[in-house]
N, C-alpha and C. Protein backbone atom coordinates (compact mmCIF):
# COMPACT_ATOMS: atom_id res chain seq x y z
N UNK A 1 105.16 129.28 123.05
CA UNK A 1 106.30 129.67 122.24
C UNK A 1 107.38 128.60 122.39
N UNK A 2 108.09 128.32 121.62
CA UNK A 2 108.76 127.35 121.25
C UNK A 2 110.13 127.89 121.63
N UNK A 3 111.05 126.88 122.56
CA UNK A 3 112.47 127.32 123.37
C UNK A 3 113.35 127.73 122.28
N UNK A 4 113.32 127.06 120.87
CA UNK A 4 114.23 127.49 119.97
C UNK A 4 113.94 128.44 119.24
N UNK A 5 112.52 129.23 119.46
CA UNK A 5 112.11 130.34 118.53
C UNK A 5 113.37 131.55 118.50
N UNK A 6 113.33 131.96 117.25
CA UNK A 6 114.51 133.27 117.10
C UNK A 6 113.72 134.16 117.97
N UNK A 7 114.21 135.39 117.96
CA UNK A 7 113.93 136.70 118.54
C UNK A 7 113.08 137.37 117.49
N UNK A 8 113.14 137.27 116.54
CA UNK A 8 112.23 137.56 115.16
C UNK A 8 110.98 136.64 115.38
N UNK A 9 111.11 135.39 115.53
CA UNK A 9 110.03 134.92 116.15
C UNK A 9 108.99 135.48 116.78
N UNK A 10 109.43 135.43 118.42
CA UNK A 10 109.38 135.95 119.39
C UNK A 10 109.04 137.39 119.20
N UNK A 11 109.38 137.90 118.85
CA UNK A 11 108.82 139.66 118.47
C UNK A 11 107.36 139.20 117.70
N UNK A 12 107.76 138.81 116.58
CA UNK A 12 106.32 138.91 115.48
C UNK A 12 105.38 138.41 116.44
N UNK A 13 105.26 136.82 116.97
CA UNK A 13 104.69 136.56 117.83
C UNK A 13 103.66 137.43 118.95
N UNK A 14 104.59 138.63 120.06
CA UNK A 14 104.46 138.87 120.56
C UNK A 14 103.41 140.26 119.88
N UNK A 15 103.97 140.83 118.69
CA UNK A 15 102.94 142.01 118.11
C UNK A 15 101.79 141.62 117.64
N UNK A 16 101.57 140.37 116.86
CA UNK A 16 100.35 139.90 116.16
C UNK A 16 99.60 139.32 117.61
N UNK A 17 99.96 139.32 118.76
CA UNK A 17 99.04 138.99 119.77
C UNK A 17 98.22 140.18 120.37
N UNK A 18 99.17 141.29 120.40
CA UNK A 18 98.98 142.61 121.08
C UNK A 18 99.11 143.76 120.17
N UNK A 19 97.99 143.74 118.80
CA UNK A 19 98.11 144.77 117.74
C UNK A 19 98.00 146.05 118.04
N UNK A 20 99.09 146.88 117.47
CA UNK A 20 98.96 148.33 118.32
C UNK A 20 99.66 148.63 119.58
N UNK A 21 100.49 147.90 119.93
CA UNK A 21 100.99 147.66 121.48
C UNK A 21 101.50 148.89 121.04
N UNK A 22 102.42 149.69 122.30
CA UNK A 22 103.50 150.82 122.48
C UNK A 22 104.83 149.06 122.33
N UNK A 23 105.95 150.03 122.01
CA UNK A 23 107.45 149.49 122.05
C UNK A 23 107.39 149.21 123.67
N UNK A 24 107.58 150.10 124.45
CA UNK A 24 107.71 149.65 126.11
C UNK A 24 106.76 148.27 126.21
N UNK A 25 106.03 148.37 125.57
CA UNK A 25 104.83 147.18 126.02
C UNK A 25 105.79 145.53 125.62
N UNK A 26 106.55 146.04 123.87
CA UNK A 26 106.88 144.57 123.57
C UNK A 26 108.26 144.34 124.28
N UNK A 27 108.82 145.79 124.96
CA UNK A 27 110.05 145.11 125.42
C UNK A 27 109.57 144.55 126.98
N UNK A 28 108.68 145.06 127.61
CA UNK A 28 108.36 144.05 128.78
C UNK A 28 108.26 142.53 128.46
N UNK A 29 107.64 142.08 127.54
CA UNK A 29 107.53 140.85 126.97
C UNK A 29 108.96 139.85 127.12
N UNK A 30 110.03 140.73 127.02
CA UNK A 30 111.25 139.77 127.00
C UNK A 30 112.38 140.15 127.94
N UNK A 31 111.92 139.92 129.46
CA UNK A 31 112.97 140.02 130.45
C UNK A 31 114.45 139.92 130.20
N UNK A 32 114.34 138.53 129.43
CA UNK A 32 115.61 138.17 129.55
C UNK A 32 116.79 138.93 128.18
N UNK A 33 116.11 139.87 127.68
CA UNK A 33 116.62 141.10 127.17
C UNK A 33 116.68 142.32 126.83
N UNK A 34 117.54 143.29 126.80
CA UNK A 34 118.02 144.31 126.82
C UNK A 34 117.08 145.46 126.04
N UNK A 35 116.69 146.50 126.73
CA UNK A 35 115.76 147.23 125.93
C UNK A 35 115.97 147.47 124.62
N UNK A 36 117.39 147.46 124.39
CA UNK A 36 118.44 148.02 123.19
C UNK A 36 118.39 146.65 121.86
N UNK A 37 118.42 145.60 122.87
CA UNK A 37 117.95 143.99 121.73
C UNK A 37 117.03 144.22 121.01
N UNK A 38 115.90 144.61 121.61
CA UNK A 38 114.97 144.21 121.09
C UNK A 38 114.30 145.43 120.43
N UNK A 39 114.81 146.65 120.79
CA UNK A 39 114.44 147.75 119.83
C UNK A 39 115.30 147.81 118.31
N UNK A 40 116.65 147.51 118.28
CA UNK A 40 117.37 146.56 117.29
C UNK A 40 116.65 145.84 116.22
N UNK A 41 115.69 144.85 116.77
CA UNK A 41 115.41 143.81 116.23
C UNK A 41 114.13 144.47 115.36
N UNK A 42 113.03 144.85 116.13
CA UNK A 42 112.07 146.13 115.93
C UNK A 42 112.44 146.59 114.56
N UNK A 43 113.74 147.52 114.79
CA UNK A 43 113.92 148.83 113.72
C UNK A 43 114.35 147.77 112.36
N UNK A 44 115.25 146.30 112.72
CA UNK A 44 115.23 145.54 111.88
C UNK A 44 113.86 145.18 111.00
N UNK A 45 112.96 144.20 111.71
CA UNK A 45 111.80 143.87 110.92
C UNK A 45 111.15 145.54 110.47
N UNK A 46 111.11 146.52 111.11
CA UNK A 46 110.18 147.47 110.05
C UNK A 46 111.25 148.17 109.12
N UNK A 47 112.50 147.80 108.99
CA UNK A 47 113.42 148.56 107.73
C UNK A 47 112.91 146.94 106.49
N UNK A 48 112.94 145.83 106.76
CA UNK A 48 112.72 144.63 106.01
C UNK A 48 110.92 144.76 105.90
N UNK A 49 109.66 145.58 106.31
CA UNK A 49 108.19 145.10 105.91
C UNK A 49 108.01 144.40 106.61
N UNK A 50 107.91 144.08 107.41
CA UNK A 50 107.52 143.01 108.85
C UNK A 50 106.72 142.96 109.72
N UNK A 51 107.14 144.55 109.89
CA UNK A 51 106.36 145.34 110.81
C UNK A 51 106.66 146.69 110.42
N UNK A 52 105.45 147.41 111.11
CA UNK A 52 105.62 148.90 111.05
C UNK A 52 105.46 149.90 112.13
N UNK A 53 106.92 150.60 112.46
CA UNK A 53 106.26 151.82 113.98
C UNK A 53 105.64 152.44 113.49
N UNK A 54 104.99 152.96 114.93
CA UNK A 54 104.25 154.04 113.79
C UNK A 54 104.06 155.21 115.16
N UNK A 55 104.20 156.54 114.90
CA UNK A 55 104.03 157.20 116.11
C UNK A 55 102.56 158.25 115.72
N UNK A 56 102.14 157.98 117.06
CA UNK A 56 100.54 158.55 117.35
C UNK A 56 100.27 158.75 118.55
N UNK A 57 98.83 159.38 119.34
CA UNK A 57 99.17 159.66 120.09
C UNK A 57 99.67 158.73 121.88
N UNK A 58 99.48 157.59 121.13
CA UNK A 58 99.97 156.41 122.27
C UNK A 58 101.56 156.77 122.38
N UNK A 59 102.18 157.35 121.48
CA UNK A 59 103.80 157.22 121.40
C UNK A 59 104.05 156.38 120.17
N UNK A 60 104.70 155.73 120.16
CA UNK A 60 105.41 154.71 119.32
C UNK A 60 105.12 153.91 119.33
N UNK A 61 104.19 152.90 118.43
CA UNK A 61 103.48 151.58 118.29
C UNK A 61 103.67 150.89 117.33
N UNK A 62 103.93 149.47 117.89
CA UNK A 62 104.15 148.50 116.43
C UNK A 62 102.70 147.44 116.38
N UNK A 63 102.86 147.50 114.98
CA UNK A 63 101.86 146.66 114.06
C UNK A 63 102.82 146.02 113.03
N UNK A 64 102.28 144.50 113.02
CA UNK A 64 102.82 143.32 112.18
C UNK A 64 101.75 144.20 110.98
N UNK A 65 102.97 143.59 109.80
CA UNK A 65 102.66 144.38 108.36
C UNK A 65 101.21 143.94 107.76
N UNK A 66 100.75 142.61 108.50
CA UNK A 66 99.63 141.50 108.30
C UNK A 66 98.05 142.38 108.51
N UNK A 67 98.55 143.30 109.88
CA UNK A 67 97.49 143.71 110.23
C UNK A 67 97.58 145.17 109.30
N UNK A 68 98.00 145.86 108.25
CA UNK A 68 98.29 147.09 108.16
C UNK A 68 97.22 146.71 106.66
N UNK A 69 96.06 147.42 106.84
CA UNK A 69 95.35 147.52 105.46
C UNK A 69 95.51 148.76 104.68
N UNK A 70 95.58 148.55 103.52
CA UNK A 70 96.00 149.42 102.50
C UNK A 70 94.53 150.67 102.27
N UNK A 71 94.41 152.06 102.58
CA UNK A 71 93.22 152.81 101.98
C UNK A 71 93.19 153.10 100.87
N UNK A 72 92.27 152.58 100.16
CA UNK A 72 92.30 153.17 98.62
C UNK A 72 92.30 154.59 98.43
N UNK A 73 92.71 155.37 97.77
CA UNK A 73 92.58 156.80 97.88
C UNK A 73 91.74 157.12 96.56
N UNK A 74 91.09 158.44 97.23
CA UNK A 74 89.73 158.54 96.58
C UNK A 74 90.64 159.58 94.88
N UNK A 75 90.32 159.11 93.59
CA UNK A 75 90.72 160.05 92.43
C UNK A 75 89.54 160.55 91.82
C-alpha cells in the first residue's frame, strides 16, 4: 500500500482482499485510526456504491460493489 493512499483507498483495498470480512475485521486493519474514522468512511463508500454492508448471520459485513453479482429473478 502506498504511504499517500487516501483512506478510501485503504478501505477498498483492505475489503477486495478480505471479501465478506465483519466491520471489526476492517477496523483492525487500521491502528492508526479511530473505530468511528473508519466506520464514517464505510457508511460513506456504501451511501456512494462502493461498497455494500450487509447484515447476516456473521453480523455486519462489507463487500466491495465489484464482488456483488446481480441474481436474475426468475418471471
Amino acid at each position: 500500500m502506498k504511504p499517500e493512499s487516501t483512506l478510501t483507498d485503504r478501505i477498498l483495498e483492505a475489503v477486495s482482499g478480505a471479501p465478506g470480512c465483519r466491520i471489526d475485521e476492517v477496523v483492525c486493519q487500521f491502528p492508526d485510526l479511530t473505530w468511528n474514522q473508519v466506520f464514517r468512511e464505510l457508511a460513506r463508500l456504501s451511501r456512494n456504491g462502493r461498497l455494500r454492508l450487509m447484515l447476516n448471520g456473521r453480523g455486519l459485513t462489507v463487500r466491495s460493489a465489484d464482488e456483488i453479482v446481480a441474481v436474475p429473478s426468475s418471471h
